[in-house]
Protein backbone atom coordinates (compact mmCIF):
# COMPACT_ATOMS: atom_id res chain seq x y z
CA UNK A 1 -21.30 -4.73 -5.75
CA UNK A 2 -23.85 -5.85 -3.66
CA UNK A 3 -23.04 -6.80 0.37
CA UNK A 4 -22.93 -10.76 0.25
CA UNK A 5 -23.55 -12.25 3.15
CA UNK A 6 -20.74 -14.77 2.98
CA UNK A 7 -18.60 -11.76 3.17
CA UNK A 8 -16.89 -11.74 6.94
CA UNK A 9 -17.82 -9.24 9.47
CA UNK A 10 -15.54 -8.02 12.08
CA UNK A 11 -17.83 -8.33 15.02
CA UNK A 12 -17.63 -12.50 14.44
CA UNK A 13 -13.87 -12.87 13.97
CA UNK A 14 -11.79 -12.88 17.41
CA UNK A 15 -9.41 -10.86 18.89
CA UNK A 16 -5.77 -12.38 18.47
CA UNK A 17 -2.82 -10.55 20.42
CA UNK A 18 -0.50 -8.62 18.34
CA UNK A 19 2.86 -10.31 19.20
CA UNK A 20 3.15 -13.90 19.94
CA UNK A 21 4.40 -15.41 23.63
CA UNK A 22 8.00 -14.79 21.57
CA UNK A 23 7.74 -11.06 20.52
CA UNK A 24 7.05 -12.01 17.08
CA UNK A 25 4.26 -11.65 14.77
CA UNK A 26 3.30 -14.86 13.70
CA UNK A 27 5.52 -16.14 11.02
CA UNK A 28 2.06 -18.24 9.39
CA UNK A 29 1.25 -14.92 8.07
CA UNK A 30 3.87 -14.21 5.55
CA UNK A 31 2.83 -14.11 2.25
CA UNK A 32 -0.76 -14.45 3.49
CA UNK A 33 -3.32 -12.04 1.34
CA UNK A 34 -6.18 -10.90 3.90
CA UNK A 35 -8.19 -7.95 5.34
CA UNK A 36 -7.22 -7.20 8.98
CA UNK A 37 -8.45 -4.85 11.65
CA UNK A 38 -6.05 -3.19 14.11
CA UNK A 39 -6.69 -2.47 17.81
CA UNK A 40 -4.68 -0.55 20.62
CA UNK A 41 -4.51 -2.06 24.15
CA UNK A 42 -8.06 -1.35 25.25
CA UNK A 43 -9.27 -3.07 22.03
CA UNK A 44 -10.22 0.53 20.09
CA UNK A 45 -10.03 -0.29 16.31
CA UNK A 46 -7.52 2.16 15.26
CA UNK A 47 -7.20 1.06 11.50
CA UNK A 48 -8.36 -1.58 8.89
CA UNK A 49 -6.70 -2.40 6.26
CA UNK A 50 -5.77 -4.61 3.00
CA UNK A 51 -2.37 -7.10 1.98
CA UNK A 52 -0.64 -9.30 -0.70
CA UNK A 53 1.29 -10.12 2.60
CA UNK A 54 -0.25 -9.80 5.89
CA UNK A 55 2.96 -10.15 7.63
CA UNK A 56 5.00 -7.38 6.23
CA UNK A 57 2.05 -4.60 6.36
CA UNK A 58 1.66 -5.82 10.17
CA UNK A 59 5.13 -5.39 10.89
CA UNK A 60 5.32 -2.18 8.81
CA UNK A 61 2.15 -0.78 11.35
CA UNK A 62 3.94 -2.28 14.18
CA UNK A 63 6.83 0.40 13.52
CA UNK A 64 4.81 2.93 12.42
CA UNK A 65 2.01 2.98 14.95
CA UNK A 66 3.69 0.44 18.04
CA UNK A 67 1.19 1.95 20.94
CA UNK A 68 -2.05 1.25 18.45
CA UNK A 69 -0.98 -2.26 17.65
CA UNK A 70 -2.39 -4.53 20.65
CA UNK A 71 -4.97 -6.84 19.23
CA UNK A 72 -5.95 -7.70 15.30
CA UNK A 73 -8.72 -9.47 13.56
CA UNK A 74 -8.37 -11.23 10.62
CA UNK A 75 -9.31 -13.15 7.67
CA UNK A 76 -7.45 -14.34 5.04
CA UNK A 77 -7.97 -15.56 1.41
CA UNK A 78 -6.38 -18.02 -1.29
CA UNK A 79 -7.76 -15.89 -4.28
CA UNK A 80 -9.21 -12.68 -3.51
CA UNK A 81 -9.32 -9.45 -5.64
CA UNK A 82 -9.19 -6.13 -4.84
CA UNK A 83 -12.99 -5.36 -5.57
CA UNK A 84 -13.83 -8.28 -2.50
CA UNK A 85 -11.42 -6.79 -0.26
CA UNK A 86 -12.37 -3.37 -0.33
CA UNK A 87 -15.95 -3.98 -0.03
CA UNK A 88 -15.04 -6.02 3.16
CA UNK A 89 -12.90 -3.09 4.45
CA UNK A 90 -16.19 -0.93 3.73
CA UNK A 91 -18.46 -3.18 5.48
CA UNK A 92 -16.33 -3.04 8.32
CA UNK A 93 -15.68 -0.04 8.63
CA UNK A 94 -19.76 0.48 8.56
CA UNK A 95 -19.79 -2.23 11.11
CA UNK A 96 -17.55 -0.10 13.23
CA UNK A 97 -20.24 2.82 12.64
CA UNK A 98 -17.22 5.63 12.72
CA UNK A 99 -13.97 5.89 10.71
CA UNK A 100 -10.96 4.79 13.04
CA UNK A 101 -8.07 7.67 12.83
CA UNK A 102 -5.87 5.61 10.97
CA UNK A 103 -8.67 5.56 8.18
CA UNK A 104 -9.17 8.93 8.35
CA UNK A 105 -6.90 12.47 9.06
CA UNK A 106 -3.96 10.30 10.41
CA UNK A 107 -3.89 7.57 7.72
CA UNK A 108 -0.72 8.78 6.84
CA UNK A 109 0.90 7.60 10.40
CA UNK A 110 -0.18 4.27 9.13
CA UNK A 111 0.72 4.00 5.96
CA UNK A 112 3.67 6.31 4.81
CA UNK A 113 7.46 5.95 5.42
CA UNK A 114 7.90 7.70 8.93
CA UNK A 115 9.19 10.99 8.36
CA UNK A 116 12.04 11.55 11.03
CA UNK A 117 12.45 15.30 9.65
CA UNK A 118 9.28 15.94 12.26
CA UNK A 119 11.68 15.25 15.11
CA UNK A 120 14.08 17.94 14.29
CA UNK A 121 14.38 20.22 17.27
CA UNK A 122 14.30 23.97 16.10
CA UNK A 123 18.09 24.18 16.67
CA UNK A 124 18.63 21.24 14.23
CA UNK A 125 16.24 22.80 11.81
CA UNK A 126 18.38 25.90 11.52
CA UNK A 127 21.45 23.82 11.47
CA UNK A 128 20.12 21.85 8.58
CA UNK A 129 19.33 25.12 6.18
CA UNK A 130 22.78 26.27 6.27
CA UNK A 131 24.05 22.98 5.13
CA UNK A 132 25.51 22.32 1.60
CA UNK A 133 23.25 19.06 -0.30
CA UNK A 134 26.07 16.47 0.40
CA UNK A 135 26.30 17.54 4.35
CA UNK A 136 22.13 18.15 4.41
CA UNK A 137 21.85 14.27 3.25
CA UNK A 138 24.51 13.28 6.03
CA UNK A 139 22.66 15.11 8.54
CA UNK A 140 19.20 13.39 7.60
CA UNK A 141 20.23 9.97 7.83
CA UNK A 142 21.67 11.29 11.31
CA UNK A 143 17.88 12.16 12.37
CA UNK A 144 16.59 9.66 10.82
CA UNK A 145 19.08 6.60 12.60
CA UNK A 146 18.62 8.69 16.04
CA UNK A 147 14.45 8.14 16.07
CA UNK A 148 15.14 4.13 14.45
CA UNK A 149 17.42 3.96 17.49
CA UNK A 150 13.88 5.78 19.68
CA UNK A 151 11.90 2.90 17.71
CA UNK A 152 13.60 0.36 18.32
CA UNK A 153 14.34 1.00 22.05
CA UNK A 154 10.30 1.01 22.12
CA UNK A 155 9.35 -2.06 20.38
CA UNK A 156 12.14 -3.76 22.75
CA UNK A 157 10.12 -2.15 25.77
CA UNK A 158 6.81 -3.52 24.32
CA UNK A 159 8.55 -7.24 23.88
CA UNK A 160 9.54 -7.37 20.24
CA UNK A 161 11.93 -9.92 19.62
CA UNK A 162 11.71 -9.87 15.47
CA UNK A 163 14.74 -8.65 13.36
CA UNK A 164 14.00 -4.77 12.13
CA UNK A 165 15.69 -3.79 9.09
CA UNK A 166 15.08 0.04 7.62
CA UNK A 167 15.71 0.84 4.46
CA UNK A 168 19.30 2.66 4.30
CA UNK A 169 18.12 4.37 1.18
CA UNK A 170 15.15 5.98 2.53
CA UNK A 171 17.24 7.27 5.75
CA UNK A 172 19.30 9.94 3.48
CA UNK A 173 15.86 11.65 2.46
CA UNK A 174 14.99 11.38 6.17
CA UNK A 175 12.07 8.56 5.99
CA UNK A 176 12.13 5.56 8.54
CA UNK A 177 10.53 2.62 6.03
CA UNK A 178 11.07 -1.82 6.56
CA UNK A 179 13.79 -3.47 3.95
């Protein structure tokens, strides 16, 4: 596909903050498809990205990646298709003229359940190995509530005011992840 030139870049759209004066991100997003750029405080792009629902994949990056999520550009559609949006997410990410991290080795951070095994002290990890299944599950979702407790306590710090649900499913494998 050829670069159109009705196709937006990232260098004309502005910067919007994050959170709005209420701690929330804004609710006019939800169920808004779009292309958005995040940035950290100092306005670094630190990932770009693609939704069916802008609102949920910010909210999901909020949790995931809270210190990166400052500032966002974005641009949404009525009607767009996968083929448009990706080319835009190329473009910009030419535009940009290096991959952000959270395109590249840590794209994981950004878009994978957070994995609260990685927290496990080394006295927890040799607790956990010695463990029957039924006792290893109830000491995962142990982990794994401790650090949503850590997240949560953090996204209070940084002014969040918006309801965060996990997923109590996830939390017995040990994976932080939105309802």
């Amino acid at each position: 596909m050829t670069i159109s030139s009705s196709l937006p870049k990232l260098n004309d759209l502005s910067f919007l903050p994050y959170l709005d004066d209420t701690g929330k991100i804004s609710s006019e997003l939800e169920g808004k498809i779009g292309i958005y750029a995040i940035f950290d405080q100092n306005k670094n792009l630190r990932y770009i990205g693609y939704s069916r629902n802008l609102f949920l994949s910010l909210k999901q990056h909020l949790i995931r990646q809270s210190d990166n999520c400052s500032w966002l550009k974005l641009y949404s559609f009525d009607r767009p298709n996968r083929t448009i949006l990706e080319e835009i997410k190329q473009n910009w990410l030419a535009e940009n003229q290096h991959i952000p991290e959270g395109n590249g080795e840590k794209e994981n951070l950004w878009t994978q359940p957070i994995d609260a095994k990685l927290t496990m002290t080394m006295g927890e990890k040799e607790e956990y190995q010695e463990l029957d299944e039924i006792s290893k599950v109830k000491f995962l979702k142990k982990i794994a509530r401790k650090l949503e407790e850590d997240i949560k306590e953090k996204l209070t710090l940084k002014g969040v005011t918006m309801e965060i649900r996990f997923n109590p499913k996830l939390k017995e494998e040990g994976l932080l992840d939105l309802k």
